[in-house]
PDB file of N, CA and C in Angstrom:
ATOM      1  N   UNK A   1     135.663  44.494 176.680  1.00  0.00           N
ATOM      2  CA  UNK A   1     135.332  43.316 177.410  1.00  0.00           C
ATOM      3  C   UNK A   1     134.638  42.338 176.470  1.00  0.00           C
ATOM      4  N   UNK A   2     134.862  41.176 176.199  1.00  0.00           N
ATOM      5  CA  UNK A   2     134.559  40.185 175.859  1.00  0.00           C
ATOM      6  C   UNK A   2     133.514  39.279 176.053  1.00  0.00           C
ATOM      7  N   UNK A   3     131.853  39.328 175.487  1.00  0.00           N
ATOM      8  CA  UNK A   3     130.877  38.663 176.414  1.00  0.00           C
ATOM      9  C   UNK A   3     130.843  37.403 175.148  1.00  0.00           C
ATOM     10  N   UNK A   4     130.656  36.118 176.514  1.00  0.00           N
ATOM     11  CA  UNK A   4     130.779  35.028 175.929  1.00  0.00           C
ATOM     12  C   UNK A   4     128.919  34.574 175.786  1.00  0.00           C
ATOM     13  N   UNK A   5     128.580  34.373 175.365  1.00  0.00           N
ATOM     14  CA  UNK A   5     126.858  33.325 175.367  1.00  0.00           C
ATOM     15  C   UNK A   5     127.045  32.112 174.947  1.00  0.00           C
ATOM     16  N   UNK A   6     127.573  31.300 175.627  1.00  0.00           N
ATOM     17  CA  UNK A   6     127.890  29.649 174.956  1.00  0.00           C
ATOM     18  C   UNK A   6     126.288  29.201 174.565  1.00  0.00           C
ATOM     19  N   UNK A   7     125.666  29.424 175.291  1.00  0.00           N
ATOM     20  CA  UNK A   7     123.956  28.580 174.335  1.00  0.00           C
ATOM     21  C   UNK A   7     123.417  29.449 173.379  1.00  0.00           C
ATOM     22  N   UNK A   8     123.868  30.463 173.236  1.00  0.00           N
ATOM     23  CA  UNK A   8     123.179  31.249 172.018  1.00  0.00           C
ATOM     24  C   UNK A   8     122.942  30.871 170.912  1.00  0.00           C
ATOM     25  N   UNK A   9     121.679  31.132 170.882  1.00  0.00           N
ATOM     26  CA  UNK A   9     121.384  30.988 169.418  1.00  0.00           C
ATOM     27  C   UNK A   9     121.409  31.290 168.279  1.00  0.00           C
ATOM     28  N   UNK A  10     120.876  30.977 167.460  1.00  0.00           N
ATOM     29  CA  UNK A  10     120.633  31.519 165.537  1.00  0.00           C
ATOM     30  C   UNK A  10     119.529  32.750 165.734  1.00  0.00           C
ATOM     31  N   UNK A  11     119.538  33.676 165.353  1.00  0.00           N
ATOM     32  CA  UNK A  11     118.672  34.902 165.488  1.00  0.00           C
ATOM     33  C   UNK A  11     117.544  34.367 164.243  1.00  0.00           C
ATOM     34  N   UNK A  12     116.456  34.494 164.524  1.00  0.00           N
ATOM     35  CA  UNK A  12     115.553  34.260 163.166  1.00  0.00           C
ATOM     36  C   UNK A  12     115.685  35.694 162.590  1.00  0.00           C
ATOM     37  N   UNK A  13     114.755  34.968 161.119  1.00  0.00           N
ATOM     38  CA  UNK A  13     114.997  36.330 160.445  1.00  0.00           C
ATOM     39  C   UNK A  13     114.250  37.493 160.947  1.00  0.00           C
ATOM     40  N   UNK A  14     112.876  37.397 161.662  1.00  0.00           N
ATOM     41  CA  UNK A  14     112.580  38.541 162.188  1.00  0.00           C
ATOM     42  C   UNK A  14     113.555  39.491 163.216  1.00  0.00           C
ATOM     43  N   UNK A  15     114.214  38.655 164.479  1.00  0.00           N
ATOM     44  CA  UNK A  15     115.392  39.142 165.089  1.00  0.00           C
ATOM     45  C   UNK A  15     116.010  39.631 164.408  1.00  0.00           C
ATOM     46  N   UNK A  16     116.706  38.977 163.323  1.00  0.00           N
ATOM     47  CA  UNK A  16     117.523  39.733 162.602  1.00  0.00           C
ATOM     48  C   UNK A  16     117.074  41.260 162.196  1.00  0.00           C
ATOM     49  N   UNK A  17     116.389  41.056 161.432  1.00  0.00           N
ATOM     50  CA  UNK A  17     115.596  42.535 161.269  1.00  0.00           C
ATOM     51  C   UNK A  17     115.649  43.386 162.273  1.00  0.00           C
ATOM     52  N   UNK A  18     115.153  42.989 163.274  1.00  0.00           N
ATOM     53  CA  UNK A  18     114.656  43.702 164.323  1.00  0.00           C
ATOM     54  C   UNK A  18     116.012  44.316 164.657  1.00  0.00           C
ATOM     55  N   UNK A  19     117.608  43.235 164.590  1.00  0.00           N
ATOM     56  CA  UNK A  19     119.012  43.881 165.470  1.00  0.00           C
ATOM     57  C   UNK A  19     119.115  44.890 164.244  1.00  0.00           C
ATOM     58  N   UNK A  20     118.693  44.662 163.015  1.00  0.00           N
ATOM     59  CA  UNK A  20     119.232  45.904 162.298  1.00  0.00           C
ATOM     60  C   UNK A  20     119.106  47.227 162.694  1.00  0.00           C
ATOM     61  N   UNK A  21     117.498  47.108 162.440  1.00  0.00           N
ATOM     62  CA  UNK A  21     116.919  48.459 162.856  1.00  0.00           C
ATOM     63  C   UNK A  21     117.442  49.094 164.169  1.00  0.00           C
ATOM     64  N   UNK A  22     117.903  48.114 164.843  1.00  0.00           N
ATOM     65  CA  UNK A  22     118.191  48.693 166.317  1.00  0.00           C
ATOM     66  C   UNK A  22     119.495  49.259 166.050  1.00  0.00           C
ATOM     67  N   UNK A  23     120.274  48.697 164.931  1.00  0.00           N
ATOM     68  CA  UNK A  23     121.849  49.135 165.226  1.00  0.00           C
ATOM     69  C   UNK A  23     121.557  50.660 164.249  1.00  0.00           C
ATOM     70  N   UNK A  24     120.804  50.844 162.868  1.00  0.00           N
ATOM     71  CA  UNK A  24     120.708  51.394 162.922  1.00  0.00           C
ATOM     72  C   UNK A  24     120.083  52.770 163.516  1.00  0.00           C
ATOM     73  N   UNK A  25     118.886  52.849 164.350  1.00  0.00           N
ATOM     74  CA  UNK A  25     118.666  54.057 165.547  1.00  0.00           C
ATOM     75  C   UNK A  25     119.701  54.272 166.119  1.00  0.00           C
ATOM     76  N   UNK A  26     120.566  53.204 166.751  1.00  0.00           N
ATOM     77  CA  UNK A  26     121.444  53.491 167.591  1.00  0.00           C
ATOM     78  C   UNK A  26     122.363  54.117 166.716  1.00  0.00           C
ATOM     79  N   UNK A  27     123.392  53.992 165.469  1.00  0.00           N
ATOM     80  CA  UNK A  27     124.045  54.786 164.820  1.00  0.00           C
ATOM     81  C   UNK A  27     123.492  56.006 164.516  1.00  0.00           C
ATOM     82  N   UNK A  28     122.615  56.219 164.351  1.00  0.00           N
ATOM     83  CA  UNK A  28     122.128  57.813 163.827  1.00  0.00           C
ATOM     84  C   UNK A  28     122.443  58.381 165.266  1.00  0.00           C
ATOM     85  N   UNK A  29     121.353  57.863 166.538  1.00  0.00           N
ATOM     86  CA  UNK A  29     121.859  58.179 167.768  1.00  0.00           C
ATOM     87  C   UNK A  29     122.786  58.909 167.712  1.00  0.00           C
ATOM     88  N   UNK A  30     124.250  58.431 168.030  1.00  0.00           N
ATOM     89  CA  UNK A  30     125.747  58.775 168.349  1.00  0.00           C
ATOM     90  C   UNK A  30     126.092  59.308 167.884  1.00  0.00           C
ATOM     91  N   UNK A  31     125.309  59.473 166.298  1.00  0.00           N
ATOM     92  CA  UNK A  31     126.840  60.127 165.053  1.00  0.00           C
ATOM     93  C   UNK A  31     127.495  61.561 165.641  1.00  0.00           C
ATOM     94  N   UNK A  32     126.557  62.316 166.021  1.00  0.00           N
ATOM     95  CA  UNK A  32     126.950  63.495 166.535  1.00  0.00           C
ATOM     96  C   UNK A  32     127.624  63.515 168.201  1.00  0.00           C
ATOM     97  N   UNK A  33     127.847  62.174 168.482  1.00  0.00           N
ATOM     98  CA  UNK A  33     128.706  62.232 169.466  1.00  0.00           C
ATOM     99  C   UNK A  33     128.039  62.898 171.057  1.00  0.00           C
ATOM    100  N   UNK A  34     126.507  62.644 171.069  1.00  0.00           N
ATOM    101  CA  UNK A  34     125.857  63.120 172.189  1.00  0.00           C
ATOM    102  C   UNK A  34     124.717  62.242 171.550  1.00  0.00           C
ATOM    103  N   UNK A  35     124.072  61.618 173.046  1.00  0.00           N
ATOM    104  CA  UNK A  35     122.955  60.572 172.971  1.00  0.00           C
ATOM    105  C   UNK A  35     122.259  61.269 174.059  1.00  0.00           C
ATOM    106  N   UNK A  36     120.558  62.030 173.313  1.00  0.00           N
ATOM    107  CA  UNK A  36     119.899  62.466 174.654  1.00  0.00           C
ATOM    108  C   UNK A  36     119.075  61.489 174.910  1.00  0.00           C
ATOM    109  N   UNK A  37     118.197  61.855 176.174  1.00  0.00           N
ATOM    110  CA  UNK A  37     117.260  60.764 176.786  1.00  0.00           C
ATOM    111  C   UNK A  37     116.563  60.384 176.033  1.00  0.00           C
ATOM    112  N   UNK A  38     115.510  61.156 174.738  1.00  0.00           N
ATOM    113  CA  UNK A  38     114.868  61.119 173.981  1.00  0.00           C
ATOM    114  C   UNK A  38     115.303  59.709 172.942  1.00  0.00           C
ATOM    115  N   UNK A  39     116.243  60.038 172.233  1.00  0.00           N
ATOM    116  CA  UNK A  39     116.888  58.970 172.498  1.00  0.00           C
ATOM    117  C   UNK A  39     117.404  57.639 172.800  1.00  0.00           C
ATOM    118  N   UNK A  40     117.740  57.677 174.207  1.00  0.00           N
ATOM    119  CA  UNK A  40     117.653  56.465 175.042  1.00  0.00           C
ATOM    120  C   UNK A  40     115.944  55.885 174.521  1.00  0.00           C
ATOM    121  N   UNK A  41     115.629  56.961 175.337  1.00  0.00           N
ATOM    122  CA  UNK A  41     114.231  55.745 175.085  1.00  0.00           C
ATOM    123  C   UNK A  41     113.704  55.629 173.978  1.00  0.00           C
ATOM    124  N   UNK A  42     114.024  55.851 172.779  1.00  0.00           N
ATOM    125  CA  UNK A  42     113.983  55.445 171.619  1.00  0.00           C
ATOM    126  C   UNK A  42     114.026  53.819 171.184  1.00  0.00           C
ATOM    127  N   UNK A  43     115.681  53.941 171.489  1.00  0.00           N
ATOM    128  CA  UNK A  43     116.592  52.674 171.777  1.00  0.00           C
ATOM    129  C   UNK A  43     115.980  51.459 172.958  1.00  0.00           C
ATOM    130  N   UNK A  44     114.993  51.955 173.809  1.00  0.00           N
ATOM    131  CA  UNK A  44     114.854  51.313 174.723  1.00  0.00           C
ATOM    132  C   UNK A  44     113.326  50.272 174.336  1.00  0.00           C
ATOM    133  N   UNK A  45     112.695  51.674 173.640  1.00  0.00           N
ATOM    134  CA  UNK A  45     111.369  51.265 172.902  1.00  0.00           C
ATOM    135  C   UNK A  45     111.601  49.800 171.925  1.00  0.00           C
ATOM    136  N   UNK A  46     112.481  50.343 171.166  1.00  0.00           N
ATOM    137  CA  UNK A  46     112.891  48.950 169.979  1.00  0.00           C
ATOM    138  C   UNK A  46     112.987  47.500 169.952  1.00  0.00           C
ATOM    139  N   UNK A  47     114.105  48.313 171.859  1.00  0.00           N
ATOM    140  CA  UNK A  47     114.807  47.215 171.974  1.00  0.00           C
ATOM    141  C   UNK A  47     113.235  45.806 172.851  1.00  0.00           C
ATOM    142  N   UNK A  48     112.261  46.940 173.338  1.00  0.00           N
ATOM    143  CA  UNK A  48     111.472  46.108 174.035  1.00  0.00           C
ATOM    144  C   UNK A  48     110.160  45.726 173.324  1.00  0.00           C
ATOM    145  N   UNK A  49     110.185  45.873 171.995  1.00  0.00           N
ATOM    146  CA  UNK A  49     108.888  45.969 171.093  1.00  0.00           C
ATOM    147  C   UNK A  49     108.690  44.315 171.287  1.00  0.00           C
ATOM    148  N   UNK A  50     109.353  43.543 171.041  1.00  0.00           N
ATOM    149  CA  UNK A  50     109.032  42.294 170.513  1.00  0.00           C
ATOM    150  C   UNK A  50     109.010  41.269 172.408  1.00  0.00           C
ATOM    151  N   UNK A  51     109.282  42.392 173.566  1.00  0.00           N
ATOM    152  CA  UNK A  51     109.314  41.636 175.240  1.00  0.00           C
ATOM    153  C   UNK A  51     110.489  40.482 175.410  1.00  0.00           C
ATOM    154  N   UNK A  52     111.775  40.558 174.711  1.00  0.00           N
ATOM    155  CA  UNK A  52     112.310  40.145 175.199  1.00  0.00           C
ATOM    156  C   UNK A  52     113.470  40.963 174.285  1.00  0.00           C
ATOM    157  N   UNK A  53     115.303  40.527 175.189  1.00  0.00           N
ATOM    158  CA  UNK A  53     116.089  41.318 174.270  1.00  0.00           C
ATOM    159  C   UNK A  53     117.113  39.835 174.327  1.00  0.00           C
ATOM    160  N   UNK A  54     117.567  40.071 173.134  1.00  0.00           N
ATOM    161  CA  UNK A  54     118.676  39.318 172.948  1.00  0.00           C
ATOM    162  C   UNK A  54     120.176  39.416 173.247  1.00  0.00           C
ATOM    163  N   UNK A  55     120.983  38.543 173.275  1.00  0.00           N
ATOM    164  CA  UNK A  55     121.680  39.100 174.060  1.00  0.00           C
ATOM    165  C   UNK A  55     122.910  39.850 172.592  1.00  0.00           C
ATOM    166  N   UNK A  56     122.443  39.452 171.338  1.00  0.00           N
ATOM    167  CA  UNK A  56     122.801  40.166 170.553  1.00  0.00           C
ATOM    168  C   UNK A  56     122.662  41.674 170.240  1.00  0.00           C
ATOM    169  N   UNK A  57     121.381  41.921 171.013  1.00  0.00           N
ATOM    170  CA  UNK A  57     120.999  43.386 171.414  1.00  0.00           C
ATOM    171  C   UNK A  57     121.839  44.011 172.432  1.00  0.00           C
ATOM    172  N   UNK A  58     122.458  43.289 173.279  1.00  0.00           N
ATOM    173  CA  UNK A  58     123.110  43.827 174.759  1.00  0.00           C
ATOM    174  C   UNK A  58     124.509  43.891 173.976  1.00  0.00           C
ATOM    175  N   UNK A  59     124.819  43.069 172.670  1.00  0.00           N
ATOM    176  CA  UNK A  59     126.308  43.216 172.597  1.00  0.00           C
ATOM    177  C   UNK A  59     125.894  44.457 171.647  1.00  0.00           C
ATOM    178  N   UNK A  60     125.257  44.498 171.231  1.00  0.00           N
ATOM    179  CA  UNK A  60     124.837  46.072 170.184  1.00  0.00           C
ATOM    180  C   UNK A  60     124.936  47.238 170.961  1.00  0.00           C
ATOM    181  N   UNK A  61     124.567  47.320 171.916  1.00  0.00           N
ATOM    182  CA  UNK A  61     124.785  48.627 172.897  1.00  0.00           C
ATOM    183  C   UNK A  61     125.552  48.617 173.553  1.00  0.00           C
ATOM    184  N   UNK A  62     126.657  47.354 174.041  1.00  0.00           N
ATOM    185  CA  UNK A  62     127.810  47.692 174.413  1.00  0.00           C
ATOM    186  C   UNK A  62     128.642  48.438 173.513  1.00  0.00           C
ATOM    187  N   UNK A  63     128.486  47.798 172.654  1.00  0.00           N
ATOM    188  CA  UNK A  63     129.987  48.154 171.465  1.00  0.00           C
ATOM    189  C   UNK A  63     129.324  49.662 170.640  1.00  0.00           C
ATOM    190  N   UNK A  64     127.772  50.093 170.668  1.00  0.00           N
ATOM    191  CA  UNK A  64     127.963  51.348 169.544  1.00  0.00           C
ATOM    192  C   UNK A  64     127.778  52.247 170.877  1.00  0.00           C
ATOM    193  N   UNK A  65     127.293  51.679 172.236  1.00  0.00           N
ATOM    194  CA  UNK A  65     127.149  52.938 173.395  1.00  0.00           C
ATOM    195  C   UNK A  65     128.097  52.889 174.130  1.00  0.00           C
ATOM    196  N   UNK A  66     128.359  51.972 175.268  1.00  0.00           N
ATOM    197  CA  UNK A  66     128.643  52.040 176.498  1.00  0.00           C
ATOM    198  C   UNK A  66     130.490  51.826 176.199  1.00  0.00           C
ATOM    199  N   UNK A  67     131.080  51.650 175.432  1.00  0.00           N
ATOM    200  CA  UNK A  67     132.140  51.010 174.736  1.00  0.00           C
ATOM    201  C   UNK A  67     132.626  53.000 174.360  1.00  0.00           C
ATOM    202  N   UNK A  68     132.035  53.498 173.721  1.00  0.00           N
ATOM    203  CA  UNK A  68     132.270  54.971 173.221  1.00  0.00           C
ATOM    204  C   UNK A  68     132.266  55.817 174.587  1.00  0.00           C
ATOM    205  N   UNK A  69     131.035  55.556 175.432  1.00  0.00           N
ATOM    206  CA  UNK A  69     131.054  56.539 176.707  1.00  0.00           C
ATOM    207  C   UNK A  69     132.172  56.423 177.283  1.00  0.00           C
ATOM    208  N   UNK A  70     132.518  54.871 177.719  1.00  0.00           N
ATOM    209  CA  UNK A  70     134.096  54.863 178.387  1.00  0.00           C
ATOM    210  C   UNK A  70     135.275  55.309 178.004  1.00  0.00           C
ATOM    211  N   UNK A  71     135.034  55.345 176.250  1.00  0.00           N
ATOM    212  CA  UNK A  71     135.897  56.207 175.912  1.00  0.00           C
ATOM    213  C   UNK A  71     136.170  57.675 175.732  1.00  0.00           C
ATOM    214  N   UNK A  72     135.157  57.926 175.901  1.00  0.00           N
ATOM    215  CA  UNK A  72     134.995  59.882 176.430  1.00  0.00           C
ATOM    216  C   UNK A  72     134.677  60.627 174.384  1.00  0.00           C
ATOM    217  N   UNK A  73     134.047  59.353 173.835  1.00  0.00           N
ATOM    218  CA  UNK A  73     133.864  59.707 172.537  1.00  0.00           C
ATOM    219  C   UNK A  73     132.157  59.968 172.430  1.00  0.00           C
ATOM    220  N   UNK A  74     131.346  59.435 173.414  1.00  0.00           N
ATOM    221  CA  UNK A  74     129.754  59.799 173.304  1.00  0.00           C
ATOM    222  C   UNK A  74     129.684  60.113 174.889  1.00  0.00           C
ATOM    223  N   UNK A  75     128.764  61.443 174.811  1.00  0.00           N
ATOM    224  CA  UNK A  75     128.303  62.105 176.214  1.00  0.00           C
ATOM    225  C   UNK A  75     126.552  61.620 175.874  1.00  0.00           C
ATOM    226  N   UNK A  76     125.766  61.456 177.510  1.00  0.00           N
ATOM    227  CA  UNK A  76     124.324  61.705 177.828  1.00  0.00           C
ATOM    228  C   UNK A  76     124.672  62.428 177.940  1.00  0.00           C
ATOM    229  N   UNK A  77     123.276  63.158 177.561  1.00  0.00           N
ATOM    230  CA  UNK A  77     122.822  64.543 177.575  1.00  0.00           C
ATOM    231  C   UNK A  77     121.012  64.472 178.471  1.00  0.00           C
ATOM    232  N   UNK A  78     121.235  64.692 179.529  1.00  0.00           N
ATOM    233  CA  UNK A  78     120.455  64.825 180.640  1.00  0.00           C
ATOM    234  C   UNK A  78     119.638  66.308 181.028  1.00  0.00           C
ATOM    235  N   UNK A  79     120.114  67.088 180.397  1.00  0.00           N
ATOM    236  CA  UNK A  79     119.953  68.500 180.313  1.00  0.00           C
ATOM    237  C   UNK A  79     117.960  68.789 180.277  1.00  0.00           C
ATOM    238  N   UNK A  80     117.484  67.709 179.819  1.00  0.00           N
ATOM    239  CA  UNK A  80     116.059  67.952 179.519  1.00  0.00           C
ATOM    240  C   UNK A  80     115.086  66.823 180.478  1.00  0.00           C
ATOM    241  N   UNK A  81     116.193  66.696 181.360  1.00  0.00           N
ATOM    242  CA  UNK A  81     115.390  65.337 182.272  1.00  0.00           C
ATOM    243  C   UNK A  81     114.079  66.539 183.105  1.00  0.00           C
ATOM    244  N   UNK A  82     113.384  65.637 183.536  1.00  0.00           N
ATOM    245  CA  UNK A  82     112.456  66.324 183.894  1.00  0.00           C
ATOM    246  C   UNK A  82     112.642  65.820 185.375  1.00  0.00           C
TER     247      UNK A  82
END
């Protein structure tokens, strides 16, 4: 799916930084093809350090998460939910 942001902006360089680090957690995440909660909220922590997310962040977790789950290539792993 295709997300459009017609007003989007220029990421400063801190953003920038910040989408790196995020893409990388999120790649280590997946590599093994199972994302546990631990995890998630890893990804969730990062993504909320700076109180707001970009929507360059939302296309980051479409395409390295939610993009793989639909494809039956990354499982949650819920097994330790409390």
């Amino acid at each position: 799916m295709e997300i459009s942001h017609p007003n989007m902006k220029a990421l400063s360089p801190e953003e920038q930084q910040n989408l790196n680090r995020l893409k990388s957690i999120i790649e280590k995440s997946v590599a093994d093809g199972v994302l546990t909660t631990h995890e998630l909220e890893q990804i969730a922590t990062v993504m909320g350090e700076n109180h707001h997310i970009t929507p360059q962040e939302l296309q980051l977790v479409h395409t390295l998460i939610r993009e793989k789950i639909n494809r039956g290539e990354l499982v949650v792993d819920r097994s330790f939910d409390l």
